[in-house]
N, C-alpha and C. Protein backbone atom coordinates (compact mmCIF):
# COMPACT_ATOMS: atom_id res chain seq x y z
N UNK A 1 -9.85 -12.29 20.09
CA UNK A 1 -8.79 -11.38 19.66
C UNK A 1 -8.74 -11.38 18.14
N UNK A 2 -8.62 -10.12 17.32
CA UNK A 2 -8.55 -10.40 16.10
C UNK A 2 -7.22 -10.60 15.88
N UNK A 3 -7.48 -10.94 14.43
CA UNK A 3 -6.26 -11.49 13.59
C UNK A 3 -6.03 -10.63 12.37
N UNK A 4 -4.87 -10.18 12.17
CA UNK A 4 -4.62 -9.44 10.50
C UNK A 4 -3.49 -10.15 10.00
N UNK A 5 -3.74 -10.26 8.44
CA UNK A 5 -2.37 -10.85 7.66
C UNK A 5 -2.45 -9.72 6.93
N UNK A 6 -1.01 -9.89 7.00
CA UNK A 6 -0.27 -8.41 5.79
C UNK A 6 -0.07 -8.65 5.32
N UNK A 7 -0.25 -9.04 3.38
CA UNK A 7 0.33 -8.95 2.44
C UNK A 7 0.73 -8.05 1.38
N UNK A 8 1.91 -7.49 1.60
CA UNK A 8 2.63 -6.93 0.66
C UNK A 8 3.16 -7.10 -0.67
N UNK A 9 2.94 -6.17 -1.83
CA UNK A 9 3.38 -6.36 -3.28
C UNK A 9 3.85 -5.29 -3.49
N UNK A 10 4.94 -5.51 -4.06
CA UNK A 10 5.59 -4.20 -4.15
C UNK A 10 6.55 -4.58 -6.14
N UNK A 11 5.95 -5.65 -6.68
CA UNK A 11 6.48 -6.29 -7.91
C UNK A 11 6.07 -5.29 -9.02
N UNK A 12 6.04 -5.83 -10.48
CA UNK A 12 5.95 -5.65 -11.35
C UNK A 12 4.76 -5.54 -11.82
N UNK A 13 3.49 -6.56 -11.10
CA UNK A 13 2.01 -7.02 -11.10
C UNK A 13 1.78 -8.13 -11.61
N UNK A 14 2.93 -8.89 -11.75
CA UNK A 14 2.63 -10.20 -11.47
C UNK A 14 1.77 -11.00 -10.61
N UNK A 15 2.19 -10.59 -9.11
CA UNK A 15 2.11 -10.98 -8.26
C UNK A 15 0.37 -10.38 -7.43
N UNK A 16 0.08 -9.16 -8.41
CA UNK A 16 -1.48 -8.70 -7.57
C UNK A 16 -2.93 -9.61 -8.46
N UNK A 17 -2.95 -9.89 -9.70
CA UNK A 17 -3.74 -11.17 -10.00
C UNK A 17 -4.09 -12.29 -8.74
N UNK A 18 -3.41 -12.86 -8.58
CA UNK A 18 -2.79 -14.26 -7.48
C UNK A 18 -4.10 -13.69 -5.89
N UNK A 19 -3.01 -12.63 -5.75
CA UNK A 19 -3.71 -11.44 -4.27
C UNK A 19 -5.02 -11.22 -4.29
N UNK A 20 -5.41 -10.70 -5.99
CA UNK A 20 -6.65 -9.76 -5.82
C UNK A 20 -7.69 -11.55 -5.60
N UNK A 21 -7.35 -12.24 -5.96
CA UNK A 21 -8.27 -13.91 -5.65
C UNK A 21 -8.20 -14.10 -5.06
N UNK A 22 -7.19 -14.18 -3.82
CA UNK A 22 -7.57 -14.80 -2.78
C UNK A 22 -8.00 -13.88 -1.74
N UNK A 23 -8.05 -12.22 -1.93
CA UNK A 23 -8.71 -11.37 -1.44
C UNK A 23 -10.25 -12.10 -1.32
N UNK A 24 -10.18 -11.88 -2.47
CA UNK A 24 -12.07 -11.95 -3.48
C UNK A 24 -12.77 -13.66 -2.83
N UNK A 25 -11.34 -14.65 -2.45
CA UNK A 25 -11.90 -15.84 -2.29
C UNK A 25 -12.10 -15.26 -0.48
N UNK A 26 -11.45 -14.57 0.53
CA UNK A 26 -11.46 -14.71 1.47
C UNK A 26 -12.47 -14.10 2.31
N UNK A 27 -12.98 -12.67 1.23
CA UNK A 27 -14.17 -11.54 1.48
C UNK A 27 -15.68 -13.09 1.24
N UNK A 28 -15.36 -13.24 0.45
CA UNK A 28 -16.79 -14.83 -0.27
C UNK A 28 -16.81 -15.76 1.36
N UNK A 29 -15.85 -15.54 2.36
CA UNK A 29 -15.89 -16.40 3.52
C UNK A 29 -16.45 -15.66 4.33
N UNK A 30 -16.39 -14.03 4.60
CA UNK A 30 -16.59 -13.81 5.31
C UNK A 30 -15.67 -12.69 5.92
N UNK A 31 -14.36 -12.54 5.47
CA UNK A 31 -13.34 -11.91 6.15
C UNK A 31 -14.01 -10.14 5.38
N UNK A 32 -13.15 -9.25 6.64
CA UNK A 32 -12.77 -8.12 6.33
C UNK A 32 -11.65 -7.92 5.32
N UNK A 33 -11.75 -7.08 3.98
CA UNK A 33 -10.36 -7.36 3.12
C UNK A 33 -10.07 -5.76 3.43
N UNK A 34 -8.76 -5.39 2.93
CA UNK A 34 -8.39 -3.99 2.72
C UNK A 34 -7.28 -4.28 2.23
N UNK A 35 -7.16 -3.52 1.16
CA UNK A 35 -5.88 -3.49 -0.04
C UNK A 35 -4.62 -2.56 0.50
N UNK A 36 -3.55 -2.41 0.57
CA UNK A 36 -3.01 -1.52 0.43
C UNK A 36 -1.78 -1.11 -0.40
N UNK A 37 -1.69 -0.36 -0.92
CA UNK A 37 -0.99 -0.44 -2.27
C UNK A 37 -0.93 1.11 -2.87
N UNK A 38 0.38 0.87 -4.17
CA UNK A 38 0.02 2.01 -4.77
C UNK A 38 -0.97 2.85 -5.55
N UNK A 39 -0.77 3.77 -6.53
CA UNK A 39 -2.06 4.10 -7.19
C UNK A 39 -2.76 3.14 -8.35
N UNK A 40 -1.60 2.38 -8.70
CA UNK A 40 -1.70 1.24 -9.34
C UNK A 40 -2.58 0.29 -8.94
N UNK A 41 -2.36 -0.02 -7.15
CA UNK A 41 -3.19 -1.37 -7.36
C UNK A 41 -4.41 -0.37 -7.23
N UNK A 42 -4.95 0.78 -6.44
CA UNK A 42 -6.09 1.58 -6.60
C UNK A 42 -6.88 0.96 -7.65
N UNK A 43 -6.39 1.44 -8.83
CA UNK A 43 -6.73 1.23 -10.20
C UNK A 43 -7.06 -0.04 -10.72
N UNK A 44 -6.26 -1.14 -10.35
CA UNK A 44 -6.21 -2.97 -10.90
C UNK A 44 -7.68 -3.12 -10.10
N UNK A 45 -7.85 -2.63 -8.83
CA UNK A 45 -8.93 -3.58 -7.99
C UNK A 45 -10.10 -2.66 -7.97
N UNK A 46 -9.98 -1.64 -8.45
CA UNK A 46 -11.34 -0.62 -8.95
C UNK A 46 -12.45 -1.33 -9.35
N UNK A 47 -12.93 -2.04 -10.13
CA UNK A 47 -13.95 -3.14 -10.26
C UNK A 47 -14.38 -4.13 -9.77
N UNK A 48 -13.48 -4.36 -8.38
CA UNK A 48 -13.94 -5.66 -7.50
C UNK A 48 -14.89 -4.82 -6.56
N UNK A 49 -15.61 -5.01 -5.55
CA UNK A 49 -16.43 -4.94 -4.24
C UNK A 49 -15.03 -5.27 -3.12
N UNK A 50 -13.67 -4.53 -3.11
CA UNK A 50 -12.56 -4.31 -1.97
C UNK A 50 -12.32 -3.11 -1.97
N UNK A 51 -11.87 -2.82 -0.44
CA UNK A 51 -11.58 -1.82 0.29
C UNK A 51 -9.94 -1.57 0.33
N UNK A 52 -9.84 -0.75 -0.81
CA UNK A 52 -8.28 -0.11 -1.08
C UNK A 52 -7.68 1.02 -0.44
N UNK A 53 -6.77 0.70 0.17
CA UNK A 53 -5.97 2.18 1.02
C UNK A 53 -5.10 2.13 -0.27
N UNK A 54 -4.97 3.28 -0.68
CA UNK A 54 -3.61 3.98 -1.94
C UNK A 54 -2.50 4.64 -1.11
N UNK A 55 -1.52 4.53 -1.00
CA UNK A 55 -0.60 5.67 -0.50
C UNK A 55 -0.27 6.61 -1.48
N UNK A 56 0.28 7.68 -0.45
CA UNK A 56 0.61 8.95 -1.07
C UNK A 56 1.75 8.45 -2.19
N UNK A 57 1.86 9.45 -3.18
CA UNK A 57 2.84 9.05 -4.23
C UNK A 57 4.34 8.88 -3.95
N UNK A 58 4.77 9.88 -2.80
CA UNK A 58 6.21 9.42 -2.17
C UNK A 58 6.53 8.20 -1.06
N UNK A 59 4.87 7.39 -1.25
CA UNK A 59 5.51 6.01 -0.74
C UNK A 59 5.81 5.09 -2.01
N UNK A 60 4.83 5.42 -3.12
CA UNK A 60 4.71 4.04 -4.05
C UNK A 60 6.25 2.95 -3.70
N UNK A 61 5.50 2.04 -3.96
CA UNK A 61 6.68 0.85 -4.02
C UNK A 61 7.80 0.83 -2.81
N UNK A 62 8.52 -0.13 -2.78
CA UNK A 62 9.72 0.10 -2.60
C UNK A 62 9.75 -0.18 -0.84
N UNK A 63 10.54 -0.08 -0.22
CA UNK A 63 11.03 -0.41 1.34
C UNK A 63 9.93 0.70 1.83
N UNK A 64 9.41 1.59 1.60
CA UNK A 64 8.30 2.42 2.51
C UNK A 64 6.99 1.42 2.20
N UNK A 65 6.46 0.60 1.37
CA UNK A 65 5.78 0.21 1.70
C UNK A 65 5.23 -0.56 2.51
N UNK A 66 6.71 -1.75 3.19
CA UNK A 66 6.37 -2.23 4.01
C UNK A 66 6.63 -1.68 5.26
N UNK A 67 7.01 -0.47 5.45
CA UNK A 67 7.09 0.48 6.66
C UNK A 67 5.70 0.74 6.85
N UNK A 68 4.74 1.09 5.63
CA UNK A 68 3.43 1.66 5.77
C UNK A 68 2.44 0.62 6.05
N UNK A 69 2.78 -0.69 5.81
CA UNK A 69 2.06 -1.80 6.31
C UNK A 69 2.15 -2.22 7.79
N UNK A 70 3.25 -1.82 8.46
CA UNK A 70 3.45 -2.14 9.76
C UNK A 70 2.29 -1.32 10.55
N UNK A 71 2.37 0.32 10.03
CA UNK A 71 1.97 1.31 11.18
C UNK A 71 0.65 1.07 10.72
N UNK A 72 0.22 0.90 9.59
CA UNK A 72 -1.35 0.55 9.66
C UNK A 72 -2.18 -0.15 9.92
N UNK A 73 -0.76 -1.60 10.22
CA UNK A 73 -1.43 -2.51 11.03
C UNK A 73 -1.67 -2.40 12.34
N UNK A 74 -0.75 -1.73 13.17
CA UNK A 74 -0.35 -0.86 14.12
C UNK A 74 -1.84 -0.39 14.72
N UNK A 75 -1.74 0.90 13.78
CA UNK A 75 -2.59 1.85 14.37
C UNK A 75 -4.35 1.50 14.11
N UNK A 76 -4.27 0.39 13.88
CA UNK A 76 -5.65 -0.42 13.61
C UNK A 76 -5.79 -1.34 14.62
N UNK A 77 -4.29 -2.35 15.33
CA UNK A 77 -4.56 -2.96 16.27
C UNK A 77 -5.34 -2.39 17.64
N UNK A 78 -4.26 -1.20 17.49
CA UNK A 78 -4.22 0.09 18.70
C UNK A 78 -6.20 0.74 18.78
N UNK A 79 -6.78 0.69 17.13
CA UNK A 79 -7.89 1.37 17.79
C UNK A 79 -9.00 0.01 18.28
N UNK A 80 -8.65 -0.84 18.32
CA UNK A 80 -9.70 -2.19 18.16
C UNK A 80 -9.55 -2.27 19.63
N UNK A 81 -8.41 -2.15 20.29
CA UNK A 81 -8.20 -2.40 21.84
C UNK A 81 -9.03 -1.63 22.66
């Protein structure tokens, strides 16, 4: 059965440094990564070798993002079944 962890940032960008490493340390193991974020993080992780979903501009930030993390985890569990 697979496994997904959701991590959400929705800060200042403090907090996507920290993320984009242990992305970068977890892809170096072996894992599937996928970003999801605003156009911002698009942009921060543009130079790594990760797979970024951007949302539309009337999600950036804020309580829709972790709405948009649910259904995409969602609708990813849903197609793997």
């Amino acid at each position: 059965m697979s496994q997904f962890l959701v991590v959400a940032t929705a800060g200042a960008g403090g907090d996507l440094q920290p993320l984009v490493a242990a992305a970068i340390a977890l892809k170096n193991r072996g894992h599937h990564i996928r970003l999801l974020g605003d156009a911002t993080v698009g942009r921060a992780v543009a130079a790594f070798v990760i797979e970024v979903r951007t949302l539309p501009p009337e999600l950036d930030l804020g309580p829709a993002l972790f709405c948009s993390c649910l259904i995409l985890v969602s609708s990813e569990h849903n197609e793997r079944m």
